[in-house]
PDB file of N, CA and C in Angstrom:
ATOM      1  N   UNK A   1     -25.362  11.076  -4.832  1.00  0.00           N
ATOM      2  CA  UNK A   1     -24.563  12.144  -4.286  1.00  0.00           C
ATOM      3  C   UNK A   1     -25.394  13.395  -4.042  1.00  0.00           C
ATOM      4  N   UNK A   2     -26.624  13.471  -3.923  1.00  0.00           N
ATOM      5  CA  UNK A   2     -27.362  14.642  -3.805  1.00  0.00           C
ATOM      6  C   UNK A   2     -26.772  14.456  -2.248  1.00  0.00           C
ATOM      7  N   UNK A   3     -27.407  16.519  -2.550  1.00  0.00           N
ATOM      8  CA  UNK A   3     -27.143  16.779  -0.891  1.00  0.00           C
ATOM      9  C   UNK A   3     -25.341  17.363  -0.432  1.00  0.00           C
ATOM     10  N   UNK A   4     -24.370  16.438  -1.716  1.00  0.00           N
ATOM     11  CA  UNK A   4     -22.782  16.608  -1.072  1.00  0.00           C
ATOM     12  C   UNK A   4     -22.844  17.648  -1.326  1.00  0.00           C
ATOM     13  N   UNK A   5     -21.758  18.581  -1.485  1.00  0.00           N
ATOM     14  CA  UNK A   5     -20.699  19.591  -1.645  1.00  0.00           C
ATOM     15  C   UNK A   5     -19.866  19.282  -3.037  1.00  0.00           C
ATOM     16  N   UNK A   6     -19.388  20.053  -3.971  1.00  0.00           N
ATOM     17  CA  UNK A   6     -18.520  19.659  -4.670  1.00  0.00           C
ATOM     18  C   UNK A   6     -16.721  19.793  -3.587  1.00  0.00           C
ATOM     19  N   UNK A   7     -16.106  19.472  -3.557  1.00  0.00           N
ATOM     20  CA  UNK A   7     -14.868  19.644  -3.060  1.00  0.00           C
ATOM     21  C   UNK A   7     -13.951  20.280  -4.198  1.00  0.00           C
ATOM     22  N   UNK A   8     -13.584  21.623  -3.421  1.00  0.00           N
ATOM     23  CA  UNK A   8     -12.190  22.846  -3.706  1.00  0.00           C
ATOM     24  C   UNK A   8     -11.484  21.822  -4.128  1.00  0.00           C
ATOM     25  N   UNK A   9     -10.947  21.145  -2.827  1.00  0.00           N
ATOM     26  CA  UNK A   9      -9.724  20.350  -4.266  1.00  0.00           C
ATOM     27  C   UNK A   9      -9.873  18.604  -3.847  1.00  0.00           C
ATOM     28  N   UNK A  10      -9.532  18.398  -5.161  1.00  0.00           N
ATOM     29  CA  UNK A  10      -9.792  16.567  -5.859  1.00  0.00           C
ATOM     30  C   UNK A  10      -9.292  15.731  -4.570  1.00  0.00           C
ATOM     31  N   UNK A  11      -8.145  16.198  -4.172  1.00  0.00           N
ATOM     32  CA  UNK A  11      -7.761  15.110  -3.304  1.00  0.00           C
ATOM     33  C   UNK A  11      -6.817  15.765  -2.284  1.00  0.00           C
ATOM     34  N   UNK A  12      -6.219  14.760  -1.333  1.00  0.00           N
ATOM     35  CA  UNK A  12      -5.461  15.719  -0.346  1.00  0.00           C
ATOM     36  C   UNK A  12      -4.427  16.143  -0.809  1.00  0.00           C
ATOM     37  N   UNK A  13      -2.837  15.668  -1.669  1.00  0.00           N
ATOM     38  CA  UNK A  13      -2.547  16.099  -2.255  1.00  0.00           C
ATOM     39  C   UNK A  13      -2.174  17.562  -2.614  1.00  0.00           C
ATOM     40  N   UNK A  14      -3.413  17.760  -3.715  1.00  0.00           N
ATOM     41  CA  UNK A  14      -3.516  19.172  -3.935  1.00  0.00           C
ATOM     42  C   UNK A  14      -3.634  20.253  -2.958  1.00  0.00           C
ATOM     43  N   UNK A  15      -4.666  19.795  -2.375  1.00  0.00           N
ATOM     44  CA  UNK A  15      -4.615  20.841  -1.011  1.00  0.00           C
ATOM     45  C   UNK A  15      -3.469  20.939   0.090  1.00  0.00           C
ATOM     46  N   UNK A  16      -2.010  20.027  -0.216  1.00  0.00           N
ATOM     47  CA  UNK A  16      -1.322  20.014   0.696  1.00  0.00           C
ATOM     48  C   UNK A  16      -0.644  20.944   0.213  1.00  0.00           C
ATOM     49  N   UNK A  17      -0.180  20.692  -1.037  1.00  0.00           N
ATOM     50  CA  UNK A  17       0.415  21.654  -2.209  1.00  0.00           C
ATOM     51  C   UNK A  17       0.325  22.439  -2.894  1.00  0.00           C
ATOM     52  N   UNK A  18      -1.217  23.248  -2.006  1.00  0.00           N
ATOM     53  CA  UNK A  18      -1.933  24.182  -2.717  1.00  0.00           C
ATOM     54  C   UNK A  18      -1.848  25.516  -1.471  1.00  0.00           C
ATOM     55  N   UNK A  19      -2.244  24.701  -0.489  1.00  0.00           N
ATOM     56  CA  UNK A  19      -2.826  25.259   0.842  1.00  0.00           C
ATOM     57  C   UNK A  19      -1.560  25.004   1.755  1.00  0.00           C
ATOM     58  N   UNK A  20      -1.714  23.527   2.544  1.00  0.00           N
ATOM     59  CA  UNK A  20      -1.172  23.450   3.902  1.00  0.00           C
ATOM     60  C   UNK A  20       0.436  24.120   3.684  1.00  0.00           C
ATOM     61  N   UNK A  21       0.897  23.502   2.899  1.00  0.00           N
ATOM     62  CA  UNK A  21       2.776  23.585   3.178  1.00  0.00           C
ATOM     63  C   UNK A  21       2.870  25.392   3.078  1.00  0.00           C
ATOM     64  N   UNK A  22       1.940  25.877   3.008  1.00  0.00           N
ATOM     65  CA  UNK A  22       2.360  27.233   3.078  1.00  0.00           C
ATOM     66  C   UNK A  22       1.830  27.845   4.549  1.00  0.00           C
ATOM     67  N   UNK A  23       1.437  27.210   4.862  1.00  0.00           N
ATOM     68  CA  UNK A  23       0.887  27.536   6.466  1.00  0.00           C
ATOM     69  C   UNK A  23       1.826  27.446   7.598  1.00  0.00           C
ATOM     70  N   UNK A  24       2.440  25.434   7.200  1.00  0.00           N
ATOM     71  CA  UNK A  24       3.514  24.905   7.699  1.00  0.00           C
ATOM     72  C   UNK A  24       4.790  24.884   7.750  1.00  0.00           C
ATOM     73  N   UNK A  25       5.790  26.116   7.474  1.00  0.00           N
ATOM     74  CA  UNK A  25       6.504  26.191   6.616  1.00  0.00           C
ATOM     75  C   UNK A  25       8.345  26.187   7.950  1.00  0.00           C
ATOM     76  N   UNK A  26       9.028  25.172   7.600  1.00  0.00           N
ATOM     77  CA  UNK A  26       9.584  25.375   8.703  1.00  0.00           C
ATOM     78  C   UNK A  26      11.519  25.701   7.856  1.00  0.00           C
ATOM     79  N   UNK A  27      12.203  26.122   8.270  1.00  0.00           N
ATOM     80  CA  UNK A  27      13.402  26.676   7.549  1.00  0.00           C
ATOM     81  C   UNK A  27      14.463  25.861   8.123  1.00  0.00           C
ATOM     82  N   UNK A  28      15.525  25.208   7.560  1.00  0.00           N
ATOM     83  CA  UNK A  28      16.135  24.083   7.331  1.00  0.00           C
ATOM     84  C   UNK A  28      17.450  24.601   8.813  1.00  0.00           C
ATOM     85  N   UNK A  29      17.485  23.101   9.395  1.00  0.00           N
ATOM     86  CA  UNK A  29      18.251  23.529  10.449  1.00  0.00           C
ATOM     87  C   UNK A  29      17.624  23.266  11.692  1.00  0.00           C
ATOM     88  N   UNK A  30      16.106  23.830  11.662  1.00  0.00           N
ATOM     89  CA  UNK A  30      15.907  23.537  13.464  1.00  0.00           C
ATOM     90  C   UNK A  30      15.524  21.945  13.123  1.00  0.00           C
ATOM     91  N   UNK A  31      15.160  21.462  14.256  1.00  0.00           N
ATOM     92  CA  UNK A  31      14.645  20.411  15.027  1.00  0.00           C
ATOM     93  C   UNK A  31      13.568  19.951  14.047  1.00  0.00           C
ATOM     94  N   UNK A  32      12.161  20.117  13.315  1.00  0.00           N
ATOM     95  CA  UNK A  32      11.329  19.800  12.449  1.00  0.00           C
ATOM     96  C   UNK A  32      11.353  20.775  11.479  1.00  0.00           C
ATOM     97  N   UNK A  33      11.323  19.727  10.020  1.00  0.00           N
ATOM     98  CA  UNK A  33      10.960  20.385   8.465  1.00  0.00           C
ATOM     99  C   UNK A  33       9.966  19.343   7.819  1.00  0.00           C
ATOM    100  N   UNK A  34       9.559  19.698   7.185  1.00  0.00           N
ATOM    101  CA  UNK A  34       8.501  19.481   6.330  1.00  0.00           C
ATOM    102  C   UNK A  34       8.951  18.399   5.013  1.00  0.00           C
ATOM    103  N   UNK A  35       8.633  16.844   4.929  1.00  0.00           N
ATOM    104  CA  UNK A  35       9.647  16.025   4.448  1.00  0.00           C
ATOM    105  C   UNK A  35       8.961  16.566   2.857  1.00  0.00           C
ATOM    106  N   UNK A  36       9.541  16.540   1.654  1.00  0.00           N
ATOM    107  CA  UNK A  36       9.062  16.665   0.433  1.00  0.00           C
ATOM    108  C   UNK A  36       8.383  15.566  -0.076  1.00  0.00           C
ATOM    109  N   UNK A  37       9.133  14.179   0.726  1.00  0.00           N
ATOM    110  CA  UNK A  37       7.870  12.988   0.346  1.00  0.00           C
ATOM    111  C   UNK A  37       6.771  12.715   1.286  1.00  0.00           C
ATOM    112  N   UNK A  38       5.873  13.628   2.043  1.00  0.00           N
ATOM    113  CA  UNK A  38       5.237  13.792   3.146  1.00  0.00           C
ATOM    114  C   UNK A  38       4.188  12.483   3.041  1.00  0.00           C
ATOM    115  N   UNK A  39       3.716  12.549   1.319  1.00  0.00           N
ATOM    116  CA  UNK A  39       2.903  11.036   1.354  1.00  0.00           C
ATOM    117  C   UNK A  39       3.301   9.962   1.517  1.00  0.00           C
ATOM    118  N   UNK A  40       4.646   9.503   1.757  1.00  0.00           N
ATOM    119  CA  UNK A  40       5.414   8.309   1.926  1.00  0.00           C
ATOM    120  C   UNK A  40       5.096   7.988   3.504  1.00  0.00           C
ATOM    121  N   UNK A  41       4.726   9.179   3.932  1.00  0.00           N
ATOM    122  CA  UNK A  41       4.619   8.531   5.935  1.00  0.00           C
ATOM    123  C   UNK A  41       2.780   8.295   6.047  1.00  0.00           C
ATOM    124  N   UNK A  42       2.451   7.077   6.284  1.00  0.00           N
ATOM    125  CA  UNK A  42       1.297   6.824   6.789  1.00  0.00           C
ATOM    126  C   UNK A  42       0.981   7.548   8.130  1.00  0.00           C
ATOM    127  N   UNK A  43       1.864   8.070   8.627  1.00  0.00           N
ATOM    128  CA  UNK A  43       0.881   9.075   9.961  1.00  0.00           C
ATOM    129  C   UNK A  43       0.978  10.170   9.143  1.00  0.00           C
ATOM    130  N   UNK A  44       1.937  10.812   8.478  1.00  0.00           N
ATOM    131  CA  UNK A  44       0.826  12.123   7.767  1.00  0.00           C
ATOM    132  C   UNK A  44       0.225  12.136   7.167  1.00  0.00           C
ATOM    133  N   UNK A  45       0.180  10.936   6.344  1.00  0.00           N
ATOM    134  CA  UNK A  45      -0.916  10.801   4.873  1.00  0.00           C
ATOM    135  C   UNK A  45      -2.436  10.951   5.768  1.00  0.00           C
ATOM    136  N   UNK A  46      -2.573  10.495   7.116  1.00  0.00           N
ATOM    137  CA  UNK A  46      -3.564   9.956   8.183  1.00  0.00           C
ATOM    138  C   UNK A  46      -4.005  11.004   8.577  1.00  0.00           C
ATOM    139  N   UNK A  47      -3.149  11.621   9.103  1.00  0.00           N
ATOM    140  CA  UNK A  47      -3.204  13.132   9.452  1.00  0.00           C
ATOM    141  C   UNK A  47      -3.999  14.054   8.859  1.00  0.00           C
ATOM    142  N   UNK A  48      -2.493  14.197   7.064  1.00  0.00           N
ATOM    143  CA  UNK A  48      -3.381  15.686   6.595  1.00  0.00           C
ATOM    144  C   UNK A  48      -4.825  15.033   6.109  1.00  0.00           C
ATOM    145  N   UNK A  49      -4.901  13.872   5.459  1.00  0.00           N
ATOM    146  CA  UNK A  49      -5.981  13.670   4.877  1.00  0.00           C
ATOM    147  C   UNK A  49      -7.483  13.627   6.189  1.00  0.00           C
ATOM    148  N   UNK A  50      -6.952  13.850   7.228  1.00  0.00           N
ATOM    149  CA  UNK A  50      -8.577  14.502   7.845  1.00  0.00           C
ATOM    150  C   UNK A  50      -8.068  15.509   8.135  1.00  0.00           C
ATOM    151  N   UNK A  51      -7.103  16.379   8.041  1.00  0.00           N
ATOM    152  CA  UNK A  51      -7.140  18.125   8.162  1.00  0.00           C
ATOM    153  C   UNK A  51      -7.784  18.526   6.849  1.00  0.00           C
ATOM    154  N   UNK A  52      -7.546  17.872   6.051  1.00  0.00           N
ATOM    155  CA  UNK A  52      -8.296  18.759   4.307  1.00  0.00           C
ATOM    156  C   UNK A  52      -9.120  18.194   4.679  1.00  0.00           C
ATOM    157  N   UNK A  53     -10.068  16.982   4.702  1.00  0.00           N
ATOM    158  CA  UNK A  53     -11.407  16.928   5.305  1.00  0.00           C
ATOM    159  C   UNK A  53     -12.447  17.491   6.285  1.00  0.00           C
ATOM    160  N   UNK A  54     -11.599  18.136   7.308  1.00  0.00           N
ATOM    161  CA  UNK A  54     -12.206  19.255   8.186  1.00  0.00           C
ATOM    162  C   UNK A  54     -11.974  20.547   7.156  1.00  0.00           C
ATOM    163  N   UNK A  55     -11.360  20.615   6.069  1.00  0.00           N
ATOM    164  CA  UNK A  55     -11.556  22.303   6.069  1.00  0.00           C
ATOM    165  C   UNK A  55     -12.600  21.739   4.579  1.00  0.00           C
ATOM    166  N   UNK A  56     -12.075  21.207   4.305  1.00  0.00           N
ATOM    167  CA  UNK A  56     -13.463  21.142   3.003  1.00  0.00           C
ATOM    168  C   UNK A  56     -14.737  21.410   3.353  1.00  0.00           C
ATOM    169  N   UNK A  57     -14.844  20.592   4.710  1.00  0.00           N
ATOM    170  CA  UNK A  57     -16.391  20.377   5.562  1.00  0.00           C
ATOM    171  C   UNK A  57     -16.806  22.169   6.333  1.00  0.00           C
ATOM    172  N   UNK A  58     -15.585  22.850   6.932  1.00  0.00           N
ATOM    173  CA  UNK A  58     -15.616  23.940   7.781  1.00  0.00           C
ATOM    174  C   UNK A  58     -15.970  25.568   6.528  1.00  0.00           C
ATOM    175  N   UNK A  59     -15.259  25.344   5.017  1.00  0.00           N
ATOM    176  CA  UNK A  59     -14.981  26.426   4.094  1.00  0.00           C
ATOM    177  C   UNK A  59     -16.307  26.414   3.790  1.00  0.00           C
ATOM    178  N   UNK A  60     -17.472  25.897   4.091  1.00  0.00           N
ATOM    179  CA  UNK A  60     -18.589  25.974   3.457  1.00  0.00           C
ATOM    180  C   UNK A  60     -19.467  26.924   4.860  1.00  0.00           C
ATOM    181  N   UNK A  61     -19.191  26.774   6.357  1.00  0.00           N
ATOM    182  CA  UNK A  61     -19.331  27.657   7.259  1.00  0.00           C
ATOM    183  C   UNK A  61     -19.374  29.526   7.092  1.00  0.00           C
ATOM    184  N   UNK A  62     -20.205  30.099   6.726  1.00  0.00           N
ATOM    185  CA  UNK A  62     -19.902  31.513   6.643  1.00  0.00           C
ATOM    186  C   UNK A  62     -19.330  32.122   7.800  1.00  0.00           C
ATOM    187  N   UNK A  63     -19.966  31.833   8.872  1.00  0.00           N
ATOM    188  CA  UNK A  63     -19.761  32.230  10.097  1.00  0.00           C
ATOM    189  C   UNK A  63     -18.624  31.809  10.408  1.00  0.00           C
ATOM    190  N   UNK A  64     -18.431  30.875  11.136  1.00  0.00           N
ATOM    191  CA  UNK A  64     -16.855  30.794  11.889  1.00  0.00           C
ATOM    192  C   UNK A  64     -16.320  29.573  11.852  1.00  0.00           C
ATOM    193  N   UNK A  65     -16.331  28.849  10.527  1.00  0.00           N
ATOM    194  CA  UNK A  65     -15.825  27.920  10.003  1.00  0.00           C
ATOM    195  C   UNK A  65     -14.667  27.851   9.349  1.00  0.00           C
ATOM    196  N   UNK A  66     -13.646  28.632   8.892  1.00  0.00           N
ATOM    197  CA  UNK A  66     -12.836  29.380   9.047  1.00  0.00           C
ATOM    198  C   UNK A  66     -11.683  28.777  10.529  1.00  0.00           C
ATOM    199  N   UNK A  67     -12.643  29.606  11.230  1.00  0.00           N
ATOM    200  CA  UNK A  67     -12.005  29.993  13.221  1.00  0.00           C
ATOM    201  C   UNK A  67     -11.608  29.119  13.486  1.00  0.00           C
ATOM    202  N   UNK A  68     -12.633  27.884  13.215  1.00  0.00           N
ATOM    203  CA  UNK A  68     -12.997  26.794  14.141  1.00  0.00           C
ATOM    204  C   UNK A  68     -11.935  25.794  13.274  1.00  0.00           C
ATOM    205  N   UNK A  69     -11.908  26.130  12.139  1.00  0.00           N
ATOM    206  CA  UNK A  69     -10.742  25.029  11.335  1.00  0.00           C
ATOM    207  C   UNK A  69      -9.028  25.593  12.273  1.00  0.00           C
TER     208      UNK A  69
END
């Protein structure tokens, strides 16, 4: 493992429930909400788990890694 990064957080998971759902946040009633068993759907599990993989990879960017996430 020389060379990796340690990773902010263990797994996607945490970072969904740490980070994303507060980004994503949608209020009950319209058209899309945010399911509470979000890991039960294989297209989001698919999903977030390469969005926390791009920001794990981008948070180490000083410059505009951040932007670009």
């Amino acid at each position: 493992m020389d060379g990796e990064q340690e990773l902010f957080y263990p797994h996607v998971a945490a970072f969904v429930e740490d980070r994303l759902i507060y980004l994503y946040t949608r209020r009950l009633g319209q058209q899309f909400i945010w399911c509470p068993e979000w890991y039960r759907h294989a297209e989001a599990l698919s999903r977030l788990d390469s969005i926390w993989r791009a920001w794990e990879h981008l948070r180490l960017d000083p410059a505009t890694g951040m932007s670009v996430w």
